[in-house]
C-alpha atoms as a PDB file:
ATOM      1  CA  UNK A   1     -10.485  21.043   3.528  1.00  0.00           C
ATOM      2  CA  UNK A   2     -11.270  23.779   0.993  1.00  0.00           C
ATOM      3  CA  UNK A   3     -10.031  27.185   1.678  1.00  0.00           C
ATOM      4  CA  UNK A   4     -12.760  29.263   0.218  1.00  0.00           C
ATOM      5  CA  UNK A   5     -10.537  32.444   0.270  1.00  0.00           C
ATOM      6  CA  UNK A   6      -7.150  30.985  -1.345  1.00  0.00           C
ATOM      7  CA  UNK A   7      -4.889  33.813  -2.673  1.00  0.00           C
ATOM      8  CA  UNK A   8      -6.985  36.399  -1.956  1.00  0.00           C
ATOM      9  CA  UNK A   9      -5.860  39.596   0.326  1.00  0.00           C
ATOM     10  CA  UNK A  10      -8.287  40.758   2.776  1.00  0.00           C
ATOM     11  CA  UNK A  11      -8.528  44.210   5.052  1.00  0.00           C
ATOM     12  CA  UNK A  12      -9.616  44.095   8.273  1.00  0.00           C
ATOM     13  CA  UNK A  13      -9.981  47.194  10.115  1.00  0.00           C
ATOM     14  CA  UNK A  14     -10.692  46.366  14.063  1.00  0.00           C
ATOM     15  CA  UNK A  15      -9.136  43.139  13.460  1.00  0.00           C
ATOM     16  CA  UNK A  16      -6.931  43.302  16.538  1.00  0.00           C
ATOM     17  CA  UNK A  17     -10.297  42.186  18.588  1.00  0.00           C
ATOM     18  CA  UNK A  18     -13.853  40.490  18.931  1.00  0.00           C
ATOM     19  CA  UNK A  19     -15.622  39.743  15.221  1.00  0.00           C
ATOM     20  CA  UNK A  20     -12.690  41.285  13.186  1.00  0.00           C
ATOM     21  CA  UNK A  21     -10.263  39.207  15.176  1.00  0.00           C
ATOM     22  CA  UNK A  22     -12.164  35.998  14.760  1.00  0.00           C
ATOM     23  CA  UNK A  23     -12.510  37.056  11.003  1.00  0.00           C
ATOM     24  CA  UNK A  24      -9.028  37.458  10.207  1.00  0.00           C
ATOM     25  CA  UNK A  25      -8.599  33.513  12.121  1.00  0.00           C
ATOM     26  CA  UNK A  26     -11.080  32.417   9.398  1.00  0.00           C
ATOM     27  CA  UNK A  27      -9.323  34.163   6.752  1.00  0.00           C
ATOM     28  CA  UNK A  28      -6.230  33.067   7.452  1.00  0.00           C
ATOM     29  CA  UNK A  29      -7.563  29.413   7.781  1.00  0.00           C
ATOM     30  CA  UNK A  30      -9.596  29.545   4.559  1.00  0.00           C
ATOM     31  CA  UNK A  31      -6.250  30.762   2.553  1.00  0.00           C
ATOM     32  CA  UNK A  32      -6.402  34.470   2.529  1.00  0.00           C
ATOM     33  CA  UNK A  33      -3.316  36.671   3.094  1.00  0.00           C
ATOM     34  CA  UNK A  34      -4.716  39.242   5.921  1.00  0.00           C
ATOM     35  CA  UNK A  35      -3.734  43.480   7.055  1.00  0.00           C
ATOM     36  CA  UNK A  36      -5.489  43.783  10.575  1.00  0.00           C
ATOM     37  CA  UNK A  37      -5.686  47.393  10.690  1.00  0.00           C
ATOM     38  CA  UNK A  38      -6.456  49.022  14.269  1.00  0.00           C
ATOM     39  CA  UNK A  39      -6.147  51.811  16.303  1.00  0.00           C
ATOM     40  CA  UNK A  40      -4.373  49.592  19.248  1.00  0.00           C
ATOM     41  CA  UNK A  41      -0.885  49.598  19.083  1.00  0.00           C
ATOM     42  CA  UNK A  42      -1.046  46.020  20.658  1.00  0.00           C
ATOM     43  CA  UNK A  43      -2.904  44.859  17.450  1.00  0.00           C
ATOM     44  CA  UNK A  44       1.022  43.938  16.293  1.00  0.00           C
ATOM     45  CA  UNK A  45       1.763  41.630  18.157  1.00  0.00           C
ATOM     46  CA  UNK A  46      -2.042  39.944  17.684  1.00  0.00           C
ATOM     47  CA  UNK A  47      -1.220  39.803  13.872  1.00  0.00           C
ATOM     48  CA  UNK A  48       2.210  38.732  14.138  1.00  0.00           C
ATOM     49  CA  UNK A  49       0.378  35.798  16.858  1.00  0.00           C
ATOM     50  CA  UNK A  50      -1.983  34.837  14.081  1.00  0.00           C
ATOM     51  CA  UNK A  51       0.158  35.214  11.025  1.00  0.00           C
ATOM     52  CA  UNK A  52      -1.540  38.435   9.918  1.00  0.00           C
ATOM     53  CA  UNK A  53       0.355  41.514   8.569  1.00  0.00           C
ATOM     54  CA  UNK A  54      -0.622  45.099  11.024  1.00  0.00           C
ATOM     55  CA  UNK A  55      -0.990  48.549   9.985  1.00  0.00           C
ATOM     56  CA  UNK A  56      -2.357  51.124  12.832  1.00  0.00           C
ATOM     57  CA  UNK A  57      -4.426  53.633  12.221  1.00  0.00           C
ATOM     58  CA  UNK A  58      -8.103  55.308  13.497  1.00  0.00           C
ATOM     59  CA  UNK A  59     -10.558  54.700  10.622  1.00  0.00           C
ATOM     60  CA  UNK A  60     -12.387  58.091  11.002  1.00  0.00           C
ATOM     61  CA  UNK A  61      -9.669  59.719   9.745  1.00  0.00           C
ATOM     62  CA  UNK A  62      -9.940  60.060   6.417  1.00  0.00           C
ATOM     63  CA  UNK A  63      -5.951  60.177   5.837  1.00  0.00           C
ATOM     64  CA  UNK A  64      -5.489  56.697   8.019  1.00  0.00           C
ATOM     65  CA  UNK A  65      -7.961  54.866   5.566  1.00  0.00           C
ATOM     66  CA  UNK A  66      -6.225  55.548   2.655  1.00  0.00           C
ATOM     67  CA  UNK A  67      -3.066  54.496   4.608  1.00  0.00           C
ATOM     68  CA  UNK A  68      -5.000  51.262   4.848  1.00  0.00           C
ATOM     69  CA  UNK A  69      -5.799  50.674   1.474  1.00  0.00           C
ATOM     70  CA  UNK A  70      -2.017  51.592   0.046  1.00  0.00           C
ATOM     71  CA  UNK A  71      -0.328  49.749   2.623  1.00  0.00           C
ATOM     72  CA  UNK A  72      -2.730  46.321   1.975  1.00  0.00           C
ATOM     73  CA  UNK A  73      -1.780  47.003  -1.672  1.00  0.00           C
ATOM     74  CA  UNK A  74       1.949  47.590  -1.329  1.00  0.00           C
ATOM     75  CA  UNK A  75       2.901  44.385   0.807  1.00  0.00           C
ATOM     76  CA  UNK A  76       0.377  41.662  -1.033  1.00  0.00           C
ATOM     77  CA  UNK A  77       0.065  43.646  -4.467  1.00  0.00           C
ATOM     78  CA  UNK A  78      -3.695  44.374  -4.035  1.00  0.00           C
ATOM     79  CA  UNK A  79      -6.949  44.324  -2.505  1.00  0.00           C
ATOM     80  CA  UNK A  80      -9.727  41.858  -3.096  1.00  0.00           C
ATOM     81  CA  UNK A  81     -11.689  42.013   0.279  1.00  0.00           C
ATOM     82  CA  UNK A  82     -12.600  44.631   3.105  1.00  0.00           C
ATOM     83  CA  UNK A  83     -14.201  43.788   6.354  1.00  0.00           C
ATOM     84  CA  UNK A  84     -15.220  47.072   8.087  1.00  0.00           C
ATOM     85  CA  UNK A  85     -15.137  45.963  11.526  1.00  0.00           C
ATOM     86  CA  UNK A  86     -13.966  48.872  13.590  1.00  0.00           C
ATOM     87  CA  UNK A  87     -16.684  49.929  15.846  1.00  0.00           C
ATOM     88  CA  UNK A  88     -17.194  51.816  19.171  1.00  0.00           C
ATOM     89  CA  UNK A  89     -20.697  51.301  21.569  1.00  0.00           C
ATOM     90  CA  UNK A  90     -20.351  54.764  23.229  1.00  0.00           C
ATOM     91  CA  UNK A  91     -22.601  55.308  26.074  1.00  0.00           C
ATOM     92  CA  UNK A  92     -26.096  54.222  27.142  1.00  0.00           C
ATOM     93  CA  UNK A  93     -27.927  57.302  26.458  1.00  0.00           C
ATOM     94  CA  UNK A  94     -31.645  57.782  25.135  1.00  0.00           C
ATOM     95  CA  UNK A  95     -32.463  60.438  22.903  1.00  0.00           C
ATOM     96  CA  UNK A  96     -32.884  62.944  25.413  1.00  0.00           C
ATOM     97  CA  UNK A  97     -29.845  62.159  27.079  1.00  0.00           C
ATOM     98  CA  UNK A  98     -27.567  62.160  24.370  1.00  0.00           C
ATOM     99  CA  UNK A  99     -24.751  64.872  23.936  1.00  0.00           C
ATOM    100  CA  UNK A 100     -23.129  66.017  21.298  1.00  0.00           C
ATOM    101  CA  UNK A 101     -19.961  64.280  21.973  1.00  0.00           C
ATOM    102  CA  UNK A 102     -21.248  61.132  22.318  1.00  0.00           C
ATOM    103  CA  UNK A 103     -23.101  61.278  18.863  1.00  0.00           C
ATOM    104  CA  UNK A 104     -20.028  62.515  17.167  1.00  0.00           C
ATOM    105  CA  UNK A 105     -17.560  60.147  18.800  1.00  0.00           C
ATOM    106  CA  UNK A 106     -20.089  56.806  18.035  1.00  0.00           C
ATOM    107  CA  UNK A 107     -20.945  58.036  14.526  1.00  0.00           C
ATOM    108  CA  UNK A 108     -16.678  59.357  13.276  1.00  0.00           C
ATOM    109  CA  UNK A 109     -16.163  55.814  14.155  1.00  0.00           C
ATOM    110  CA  UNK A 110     -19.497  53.195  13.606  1.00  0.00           C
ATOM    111  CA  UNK A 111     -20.675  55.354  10.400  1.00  0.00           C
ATOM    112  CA  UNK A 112     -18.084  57.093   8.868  1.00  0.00           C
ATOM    113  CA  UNK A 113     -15.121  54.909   9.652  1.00  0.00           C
ATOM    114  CA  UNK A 114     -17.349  52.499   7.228  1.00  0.00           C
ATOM    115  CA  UNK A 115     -18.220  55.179   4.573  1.00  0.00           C
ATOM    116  CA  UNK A 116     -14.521  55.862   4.608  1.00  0.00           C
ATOM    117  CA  UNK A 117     -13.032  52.324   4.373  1.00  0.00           C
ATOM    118  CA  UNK A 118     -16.009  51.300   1.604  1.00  0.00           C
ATOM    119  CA  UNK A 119     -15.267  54.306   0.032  1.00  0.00           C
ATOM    120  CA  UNK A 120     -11.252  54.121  -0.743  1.00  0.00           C
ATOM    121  CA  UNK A 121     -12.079  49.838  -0.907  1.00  0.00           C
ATOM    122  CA  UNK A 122     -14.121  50.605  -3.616  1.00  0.00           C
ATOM    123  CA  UNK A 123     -11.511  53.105  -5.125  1.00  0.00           C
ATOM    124  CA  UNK A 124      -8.208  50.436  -4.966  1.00  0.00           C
ATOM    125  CA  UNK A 125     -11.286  47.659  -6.466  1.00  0.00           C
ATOM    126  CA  UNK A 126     -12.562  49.724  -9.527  1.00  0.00           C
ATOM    127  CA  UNK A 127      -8.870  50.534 -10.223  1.00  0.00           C
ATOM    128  CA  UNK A 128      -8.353  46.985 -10.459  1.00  0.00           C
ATOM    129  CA  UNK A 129     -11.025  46.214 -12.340  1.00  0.00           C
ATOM    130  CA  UNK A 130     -11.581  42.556 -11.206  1.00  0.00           C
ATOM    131  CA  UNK A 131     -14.604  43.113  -8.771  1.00  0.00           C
ATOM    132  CA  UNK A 132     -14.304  42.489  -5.113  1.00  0.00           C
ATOM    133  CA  UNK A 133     -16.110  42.030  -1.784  1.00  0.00           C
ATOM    134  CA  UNK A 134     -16.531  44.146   0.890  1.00  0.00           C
ATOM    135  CA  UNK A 135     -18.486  43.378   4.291  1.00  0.00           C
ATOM    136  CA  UNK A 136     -19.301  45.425   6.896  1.00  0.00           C
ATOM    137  CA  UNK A 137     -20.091  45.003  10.739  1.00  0.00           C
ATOM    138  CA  UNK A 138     -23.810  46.404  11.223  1.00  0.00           C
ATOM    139  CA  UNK A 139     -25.862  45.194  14.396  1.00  0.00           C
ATOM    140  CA  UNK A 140     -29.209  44.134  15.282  1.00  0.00           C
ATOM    141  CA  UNK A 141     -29.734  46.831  16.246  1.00  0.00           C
ATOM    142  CA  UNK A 142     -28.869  48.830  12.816  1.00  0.00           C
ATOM    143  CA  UNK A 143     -32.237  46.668  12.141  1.00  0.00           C
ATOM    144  CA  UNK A 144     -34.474  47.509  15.031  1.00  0.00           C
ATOM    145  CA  UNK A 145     -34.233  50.416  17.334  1.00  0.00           C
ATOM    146  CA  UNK A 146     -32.293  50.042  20.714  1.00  0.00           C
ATOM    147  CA  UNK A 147     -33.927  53.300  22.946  1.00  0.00           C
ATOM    148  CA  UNK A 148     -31.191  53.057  25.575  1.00  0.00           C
ATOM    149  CA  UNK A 149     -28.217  53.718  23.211  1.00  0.00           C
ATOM    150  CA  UNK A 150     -29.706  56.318  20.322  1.00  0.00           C
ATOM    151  CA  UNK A 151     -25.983  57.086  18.798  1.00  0.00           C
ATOM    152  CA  UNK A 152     -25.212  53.176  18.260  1.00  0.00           C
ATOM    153  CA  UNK A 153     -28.755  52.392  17.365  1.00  0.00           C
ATOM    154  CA  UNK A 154     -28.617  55.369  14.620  1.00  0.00           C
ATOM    155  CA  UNK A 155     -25.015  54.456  13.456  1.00  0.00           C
ATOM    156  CA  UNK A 156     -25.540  50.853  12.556  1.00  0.00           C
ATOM    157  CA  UNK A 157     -29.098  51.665  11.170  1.00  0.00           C
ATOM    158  CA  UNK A 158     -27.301  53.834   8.415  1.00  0.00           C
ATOM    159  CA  UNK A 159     -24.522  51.125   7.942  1.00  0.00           C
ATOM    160  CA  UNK A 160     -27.646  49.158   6.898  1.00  0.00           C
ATOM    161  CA  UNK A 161     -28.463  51.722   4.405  1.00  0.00           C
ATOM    162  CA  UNK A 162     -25.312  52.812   3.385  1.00  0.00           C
ATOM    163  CA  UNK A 163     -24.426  49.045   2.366  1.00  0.00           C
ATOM    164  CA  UNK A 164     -27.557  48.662   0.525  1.00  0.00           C
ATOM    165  CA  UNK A 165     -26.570  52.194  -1.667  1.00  0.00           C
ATOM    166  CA  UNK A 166     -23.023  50.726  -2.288  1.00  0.00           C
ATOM    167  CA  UNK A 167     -23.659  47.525  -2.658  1.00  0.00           C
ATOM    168  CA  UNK A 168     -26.370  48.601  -5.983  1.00  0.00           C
ATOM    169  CA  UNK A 169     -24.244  51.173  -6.968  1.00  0.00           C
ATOM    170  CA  UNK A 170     -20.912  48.947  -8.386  1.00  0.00           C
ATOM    171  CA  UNK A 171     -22.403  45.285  -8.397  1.00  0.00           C
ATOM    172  CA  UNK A 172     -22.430  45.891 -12.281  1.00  0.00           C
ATOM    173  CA  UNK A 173     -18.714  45.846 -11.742  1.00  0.00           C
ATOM    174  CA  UNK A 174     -18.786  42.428  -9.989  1.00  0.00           C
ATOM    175  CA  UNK A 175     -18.134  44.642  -6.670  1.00  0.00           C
ATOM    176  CA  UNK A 176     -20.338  43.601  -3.519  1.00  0.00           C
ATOM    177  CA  UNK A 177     -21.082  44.984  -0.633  1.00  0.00           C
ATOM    178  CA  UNK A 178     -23.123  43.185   2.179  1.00  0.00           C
ATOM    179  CA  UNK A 179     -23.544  43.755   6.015  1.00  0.00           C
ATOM    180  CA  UNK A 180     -23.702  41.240   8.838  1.00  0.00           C
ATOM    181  CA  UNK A 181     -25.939  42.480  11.345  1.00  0.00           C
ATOM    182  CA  UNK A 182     -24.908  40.292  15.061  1.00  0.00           C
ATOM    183  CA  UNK A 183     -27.133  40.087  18.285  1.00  0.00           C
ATOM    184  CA  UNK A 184     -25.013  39.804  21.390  1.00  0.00           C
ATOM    185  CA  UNK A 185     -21.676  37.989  21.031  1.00  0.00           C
ATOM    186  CA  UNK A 186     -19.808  35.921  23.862  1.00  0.00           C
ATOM    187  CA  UNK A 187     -17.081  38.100  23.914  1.00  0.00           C
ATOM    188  CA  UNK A 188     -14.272  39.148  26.938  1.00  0.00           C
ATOM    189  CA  UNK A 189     -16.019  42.348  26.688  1.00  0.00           C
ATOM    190  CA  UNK A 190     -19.570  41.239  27.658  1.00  0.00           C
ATOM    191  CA  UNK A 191     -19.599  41.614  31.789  1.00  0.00           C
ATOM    192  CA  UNK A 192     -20.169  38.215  33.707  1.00  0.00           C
ATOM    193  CA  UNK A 193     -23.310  39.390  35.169  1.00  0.00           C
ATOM    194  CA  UNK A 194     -24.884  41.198  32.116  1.00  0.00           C
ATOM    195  CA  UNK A 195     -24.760  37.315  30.499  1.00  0.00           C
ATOM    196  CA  UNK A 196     -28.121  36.230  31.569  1.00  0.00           C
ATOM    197  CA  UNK A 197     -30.335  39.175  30.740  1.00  0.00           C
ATOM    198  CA  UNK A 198     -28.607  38.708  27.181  1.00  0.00           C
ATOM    199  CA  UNK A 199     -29.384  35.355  26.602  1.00  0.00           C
ATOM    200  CA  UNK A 200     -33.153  36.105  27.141  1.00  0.00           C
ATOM    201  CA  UNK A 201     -33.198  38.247  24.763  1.00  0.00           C
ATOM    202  CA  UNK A 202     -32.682  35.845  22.031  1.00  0.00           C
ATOM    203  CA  UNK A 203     -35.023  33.501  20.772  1.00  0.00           C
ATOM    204  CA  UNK A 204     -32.218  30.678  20.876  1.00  0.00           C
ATOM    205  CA  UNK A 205     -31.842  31.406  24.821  1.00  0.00           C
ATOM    206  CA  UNK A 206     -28.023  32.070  24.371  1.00  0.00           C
ATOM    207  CA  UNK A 207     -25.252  34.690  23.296  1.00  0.00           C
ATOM    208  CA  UNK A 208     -23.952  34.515  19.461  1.00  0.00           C
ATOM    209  CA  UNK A 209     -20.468  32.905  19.369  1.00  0.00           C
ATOM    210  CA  UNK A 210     -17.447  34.715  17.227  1.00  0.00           C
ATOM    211  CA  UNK A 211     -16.893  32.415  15.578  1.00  0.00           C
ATOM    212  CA  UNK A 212     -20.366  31.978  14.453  1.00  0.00           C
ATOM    213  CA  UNK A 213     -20.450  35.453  12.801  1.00  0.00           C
ATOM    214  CA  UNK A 214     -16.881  35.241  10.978  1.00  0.00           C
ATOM    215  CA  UNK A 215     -18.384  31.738   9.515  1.00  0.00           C
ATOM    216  CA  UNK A 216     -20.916  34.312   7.891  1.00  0.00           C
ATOM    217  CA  UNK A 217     -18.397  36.666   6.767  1.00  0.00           C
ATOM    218  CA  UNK A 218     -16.294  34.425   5.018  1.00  0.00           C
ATOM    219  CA  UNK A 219     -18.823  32.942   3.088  1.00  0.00           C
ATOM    220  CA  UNK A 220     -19.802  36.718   2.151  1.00  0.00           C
ATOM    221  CA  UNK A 221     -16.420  37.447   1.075  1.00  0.00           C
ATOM    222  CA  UNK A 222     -16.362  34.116  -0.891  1.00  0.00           C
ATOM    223  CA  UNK A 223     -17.431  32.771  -4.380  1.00  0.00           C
ATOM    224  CA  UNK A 224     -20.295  30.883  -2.807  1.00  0.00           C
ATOM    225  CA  UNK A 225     -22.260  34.212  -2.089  1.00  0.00           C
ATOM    226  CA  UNK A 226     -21.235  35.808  -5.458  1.00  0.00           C
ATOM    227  CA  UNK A 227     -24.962  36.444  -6.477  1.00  0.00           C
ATOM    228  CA  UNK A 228     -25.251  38.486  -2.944  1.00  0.00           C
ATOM    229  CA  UNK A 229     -25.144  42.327  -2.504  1.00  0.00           C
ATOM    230  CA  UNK A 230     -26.444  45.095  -0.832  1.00  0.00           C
ATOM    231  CA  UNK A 231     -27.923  42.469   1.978  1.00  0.00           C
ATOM    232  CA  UNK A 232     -27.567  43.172   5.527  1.00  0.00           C
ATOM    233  CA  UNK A 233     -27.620  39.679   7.230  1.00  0.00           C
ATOM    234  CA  UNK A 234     -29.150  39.336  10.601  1.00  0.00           C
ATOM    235  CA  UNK A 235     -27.047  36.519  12.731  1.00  0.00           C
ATOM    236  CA  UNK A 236     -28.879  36.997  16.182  1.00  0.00           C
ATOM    237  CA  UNK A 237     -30.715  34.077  17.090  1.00  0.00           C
ATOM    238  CA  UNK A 238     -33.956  34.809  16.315  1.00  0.00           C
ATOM    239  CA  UNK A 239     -33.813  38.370  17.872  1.00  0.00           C
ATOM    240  CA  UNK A 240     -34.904  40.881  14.847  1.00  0.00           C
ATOM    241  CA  UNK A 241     -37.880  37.928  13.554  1.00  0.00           C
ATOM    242  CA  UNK A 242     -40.319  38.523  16.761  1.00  0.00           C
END
């Protein structure tokens, strides 16, 4: 089998669980040597399981994601791909509702914990000078609004922008940046009884599988998608086309 990624190094951040989890499988699979970086202690023992290397830390800290970056670079020598997958849903709250510590928790983490990790990715790349890929974990609903949760709906929406703005900025420098943007995922933390109303709301009658979406990624982070960036890809069965 061809291992699309083979010798490269790869950052994960939220790679301890769900999509960045599944991504660092892939990685691993397709040849890359992998840092999960997360702020769960546990995420050791999950790299260790999966023959990743670990580095903790809470991506919107500004100090922590530079930690990242020179850790990644100490232990493999450099840094040729970022997956910003560290990301928070907050609470349900419509405009109205919403308080000021919800919008700042959702948007330090989902918006910029990603400016942050593209921005010092981009930093260790340049320095480099041998281009790079960088993909980050929008939504859906970064794509179309979501009334019921204005903090997540707002966050991923400027992920979507944000990756279009970095991903023009250094593409002369053979450095891309491009977004997946998931529907709902079959993941442990989707409730039993929440499954059903999710599956109607895609087009393809069922829930997104991980595995599904870190397919996507790794082809983003690969040669085959060299001619890509600045593209937020929607994976969501159909959701964001009616």
């Amino acid at each position: 089998m061809e291992k699309k990624l083979e010798g490269r190094v790869a950052l994960i951040t939220g790679g301890a669980s769900g999509l960045g989890l599944a991504s660092a499988k892939e990685f691993i699979a397709n040849g890359a040597k992998v840092m999960i970086a997360d702020y769960n202690e546990k995420g050791a023992e999950i790299a260790k399981e999966i023959g990743a290397s670990f580095i903790q830390g809470d991506v919107s800290l500004e100090d922590d994601v530079a930690s990242m970056i020179d850790k990644t670079v100490d232990e493999f020598g450099r840094l040729d791909i970022t997956v910003a997958s560290a990301g928070i849903g907050g609470s349900q709250n419509m405009i109205a509702d919403e308080t000021r510590d919800n919008w700042r928790k959702v948007n330090s983490v989902d918006y910029t914990g990603v400016m942050l990790t593209n921005k010092y990715s981009i930093m260790k790349m340049r320095e480099q000078g041998e281009g790079g890929s960088i993909i980050n974990l929008a939504s859906m609903f970064g794509l179309v609004a979501v009334p019921t949760n204005v903090a997540y709906s707002a966050a991923k929406g400027g992920v979507v922008n944000l990756t279009r703005a970095a991903g023009t900025a250094y593409a002369h420098e053979g450095i891309r940046v491009n977004a997946v943007c998931p529907g709902v995922i079959d993941t442990p933390l989707i409730p039993e009884d929440a499954k059903v109303q999710y599956r109607q709301l895609h087009p393809m009658a069922r829930l997104g599988e991980a595995w599904e979406v870190a397919k996507l990624i790794t082809f983003l982070a690969s040669d085959d998608a060299k001619f890509i960036s600045g593209a937020s890809i929607p994976i969501d069965g159909g959701y964001t086309a009616v």
